[in-house]
Protein backbone atom coordinates (compact mmCIF):
# COMPACT_ATOMS: atom_id res chain seq x y z
CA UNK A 1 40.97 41.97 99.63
CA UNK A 2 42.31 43.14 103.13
CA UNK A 3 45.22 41.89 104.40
CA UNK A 4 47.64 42.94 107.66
CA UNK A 5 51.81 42.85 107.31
CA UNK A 6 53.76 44.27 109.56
CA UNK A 7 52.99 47.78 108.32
CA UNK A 8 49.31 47.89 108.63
CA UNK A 9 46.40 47.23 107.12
CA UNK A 10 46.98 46.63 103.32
CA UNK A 11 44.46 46.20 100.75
CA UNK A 12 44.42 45.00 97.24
CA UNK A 13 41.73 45.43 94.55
CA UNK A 14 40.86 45.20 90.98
CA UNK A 15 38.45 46.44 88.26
CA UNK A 16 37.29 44.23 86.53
CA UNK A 17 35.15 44.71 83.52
CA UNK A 18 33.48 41.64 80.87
CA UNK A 19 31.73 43.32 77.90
CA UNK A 20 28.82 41.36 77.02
CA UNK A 21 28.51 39.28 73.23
CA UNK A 22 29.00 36.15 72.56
CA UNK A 23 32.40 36.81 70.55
CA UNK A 24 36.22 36.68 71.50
CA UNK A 25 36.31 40.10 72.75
CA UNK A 26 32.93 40.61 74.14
CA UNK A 27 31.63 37.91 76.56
CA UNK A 28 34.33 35.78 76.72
CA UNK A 29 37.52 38.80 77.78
CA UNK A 30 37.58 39.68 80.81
CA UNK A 31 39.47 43.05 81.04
CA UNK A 32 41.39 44.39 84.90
CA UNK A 33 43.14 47.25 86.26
CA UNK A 34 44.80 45.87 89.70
CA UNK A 35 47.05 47.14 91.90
CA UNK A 36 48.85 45.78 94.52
CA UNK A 37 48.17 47.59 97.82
CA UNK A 38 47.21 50.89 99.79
CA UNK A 39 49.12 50.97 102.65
CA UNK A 40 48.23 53.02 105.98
CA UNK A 41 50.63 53.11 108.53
CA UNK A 42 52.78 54.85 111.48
CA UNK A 43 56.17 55.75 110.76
CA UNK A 44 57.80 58.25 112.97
CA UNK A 45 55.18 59.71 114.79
CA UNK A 46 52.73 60.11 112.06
CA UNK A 47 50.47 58.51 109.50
CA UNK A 48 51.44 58.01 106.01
CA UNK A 49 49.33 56.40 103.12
CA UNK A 50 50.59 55.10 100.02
CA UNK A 51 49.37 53.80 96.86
CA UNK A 52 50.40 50.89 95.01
CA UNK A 53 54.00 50.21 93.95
CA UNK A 54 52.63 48.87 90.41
CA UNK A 55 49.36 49.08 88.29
CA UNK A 56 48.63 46.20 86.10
CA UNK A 57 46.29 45.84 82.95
CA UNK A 58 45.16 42.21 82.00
CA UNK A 59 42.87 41.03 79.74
CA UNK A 60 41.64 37.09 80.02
CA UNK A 61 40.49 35.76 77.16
CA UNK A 62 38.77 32.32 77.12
CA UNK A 63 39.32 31.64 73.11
CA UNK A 64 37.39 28.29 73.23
CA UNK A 65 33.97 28.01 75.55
CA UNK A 66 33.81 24.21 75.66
CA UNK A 67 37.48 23.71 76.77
CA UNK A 68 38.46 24.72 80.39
CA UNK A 69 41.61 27.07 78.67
CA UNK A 70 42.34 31.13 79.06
CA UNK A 71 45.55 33.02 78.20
CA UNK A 72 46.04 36.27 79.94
CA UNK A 73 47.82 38.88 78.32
CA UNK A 74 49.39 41.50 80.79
CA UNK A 75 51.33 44.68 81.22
CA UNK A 76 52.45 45.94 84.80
CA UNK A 77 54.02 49.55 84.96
CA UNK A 78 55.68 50.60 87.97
CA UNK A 79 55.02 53.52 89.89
CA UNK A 80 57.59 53.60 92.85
CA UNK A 81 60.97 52.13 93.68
CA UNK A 82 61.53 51.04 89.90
CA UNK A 83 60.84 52.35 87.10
CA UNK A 84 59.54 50.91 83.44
CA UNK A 85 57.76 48.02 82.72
CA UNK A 86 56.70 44.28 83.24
CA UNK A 87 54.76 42.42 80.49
CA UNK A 88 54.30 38.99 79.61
CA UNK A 89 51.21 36.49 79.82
CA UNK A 90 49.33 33.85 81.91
CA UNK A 91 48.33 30.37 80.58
CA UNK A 92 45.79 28.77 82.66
CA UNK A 93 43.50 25.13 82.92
CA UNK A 94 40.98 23.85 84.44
CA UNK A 95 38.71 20.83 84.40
CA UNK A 96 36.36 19.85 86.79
CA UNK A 97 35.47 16.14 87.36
CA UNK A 98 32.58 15.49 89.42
CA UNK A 99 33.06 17.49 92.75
CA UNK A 100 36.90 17.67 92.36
CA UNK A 101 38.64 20.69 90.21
CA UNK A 102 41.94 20.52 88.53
CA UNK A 103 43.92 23.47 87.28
CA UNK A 104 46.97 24.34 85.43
CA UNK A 105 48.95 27.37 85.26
CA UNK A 106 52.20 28.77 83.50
CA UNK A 107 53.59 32.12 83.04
CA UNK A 108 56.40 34.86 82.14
CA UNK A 109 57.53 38.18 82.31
CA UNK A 110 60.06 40.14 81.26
CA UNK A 111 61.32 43.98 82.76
CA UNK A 112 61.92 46.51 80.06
CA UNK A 113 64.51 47.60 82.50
CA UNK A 114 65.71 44.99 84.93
CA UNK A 115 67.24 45.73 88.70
CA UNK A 116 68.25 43.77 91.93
CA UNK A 117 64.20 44.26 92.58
CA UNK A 118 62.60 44.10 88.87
CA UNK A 119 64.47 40.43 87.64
CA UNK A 120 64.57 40.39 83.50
CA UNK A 121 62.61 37.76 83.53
CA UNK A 122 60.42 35.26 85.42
CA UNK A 123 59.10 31.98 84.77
CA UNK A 124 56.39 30.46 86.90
CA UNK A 125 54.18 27.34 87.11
CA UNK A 126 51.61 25.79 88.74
CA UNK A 127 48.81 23.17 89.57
CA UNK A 128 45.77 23.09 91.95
CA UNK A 129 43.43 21.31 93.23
CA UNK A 130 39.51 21.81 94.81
CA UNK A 131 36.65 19.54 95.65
CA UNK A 132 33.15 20.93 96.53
CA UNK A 133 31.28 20.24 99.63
CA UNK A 134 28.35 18.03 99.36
CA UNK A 135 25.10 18.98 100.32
CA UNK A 136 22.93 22.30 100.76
CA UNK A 137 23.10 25.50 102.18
CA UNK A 138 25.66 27.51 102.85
CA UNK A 139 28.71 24.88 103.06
CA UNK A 140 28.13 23.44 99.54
CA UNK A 141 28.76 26.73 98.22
CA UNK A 142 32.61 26.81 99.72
CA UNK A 143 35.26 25.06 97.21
CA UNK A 144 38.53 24.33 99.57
CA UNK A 145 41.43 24.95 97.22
CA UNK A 146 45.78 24.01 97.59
CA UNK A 147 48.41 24.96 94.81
CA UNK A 148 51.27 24.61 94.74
CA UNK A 149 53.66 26.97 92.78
CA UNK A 150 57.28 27.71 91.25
CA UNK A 151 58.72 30.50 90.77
CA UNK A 152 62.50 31.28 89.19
CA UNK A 153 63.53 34.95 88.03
CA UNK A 154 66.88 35.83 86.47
CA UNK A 155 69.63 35.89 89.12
CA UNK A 156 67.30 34.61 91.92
CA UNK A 157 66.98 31.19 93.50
CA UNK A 158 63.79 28.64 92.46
CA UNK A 159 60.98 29.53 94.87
CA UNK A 160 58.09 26.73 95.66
CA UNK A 161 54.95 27.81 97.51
CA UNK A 162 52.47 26.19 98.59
CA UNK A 163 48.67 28.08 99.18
CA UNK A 164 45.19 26.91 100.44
CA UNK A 165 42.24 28.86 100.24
CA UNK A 166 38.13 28.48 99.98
CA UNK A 167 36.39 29.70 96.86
CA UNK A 168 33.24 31.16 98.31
CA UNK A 169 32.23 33.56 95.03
CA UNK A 170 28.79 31.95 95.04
CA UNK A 171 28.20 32.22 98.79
CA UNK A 172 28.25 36.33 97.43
CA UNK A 173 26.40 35.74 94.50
CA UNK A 174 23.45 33.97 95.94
CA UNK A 175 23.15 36.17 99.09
CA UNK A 176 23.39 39.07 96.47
CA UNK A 177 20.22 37.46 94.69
CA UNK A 178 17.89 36.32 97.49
CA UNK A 179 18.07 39.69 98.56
CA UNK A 180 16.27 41.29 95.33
């Protein structure tokens, strides 16, 4: 994903790996290393790149396939500015009825050592909502998405955000395949 703040360009990625199988930890886990950004920017005169300020190892595991329900494990260590650990998991839902989509989510982490800029702890929550375009071609493969989440981390104030989006995953997936 690339992004522009008032730095630069910044761009975020992941790696994101599902072993095949049909079994809890092969097929149905998916396993990520993310980070957060590489900067590239002007400060002073001249250009400085950084990497991320945290690397973060996740594994989503999707214990029943029928039911629309993953918890995410997660560990975040941080490489600059802080220092030690996040960990804690992810709780998510989904169901889809007809052409609208529903989801769930809830989460927490804890610091192994907190600071004014790593809280001990955060709670967060969420729902969503998405609805398909009808139709063919290219527009019935975007999903317009809104969620709406809450955030509250030790010694901060409750923080609700609200985010729309399009889901256009398949748009890449079946461009990827008419090619071949």
């Amino acid at each position: 994903m690339l992004s522009n703040s008032v730095v630069g360009p910044v761009f975020r990625g992941s790696v994101r790996f599902t072993p095949p199988g049909e079994n809890l930890f092969g097929g149905r886990t998916e396993y990520s290393l993310s980070f957060d950004s590489l900067t590239n920017a002007q400060f002073g005169g001249s250009r400085v790149t950084q990497f991320s300020d945290s690397l973060t190892a996740m594994a989503t595991i999707v214990p029943w396939k029928e039911i629309g329900f993953a918890i995410a494990p997660q560990a975040t260590y941080l490489l600059r500015n802080d220092s030690g650990w996040r960990v804690g998991a992810i709780m998510l839902a989904r169901a889809q009825f007809g052409l609208n989509e529903f989801g769930l989510s809830a989460g927490w982490s804890g610091a192994t050592r907190s600071s004014d800029t790593n809280p001990a702890g955060t709670f967060d929550g969420g729902v969503g909502y998405g609805r398909h375009f009808r139709g063919s071609g290219f527009v019935s493969k975007l999903t317009p998405h809104m969620n709406v989440t809450g955030e509250k981390s030790t010694g901060a104030v409750r923080v609700i955000s609200v985010q729309t989006s399009f889901n256009c995953s398949s748009v890449i997936q079946s461009c990827a395949s008419s090619r071949m």
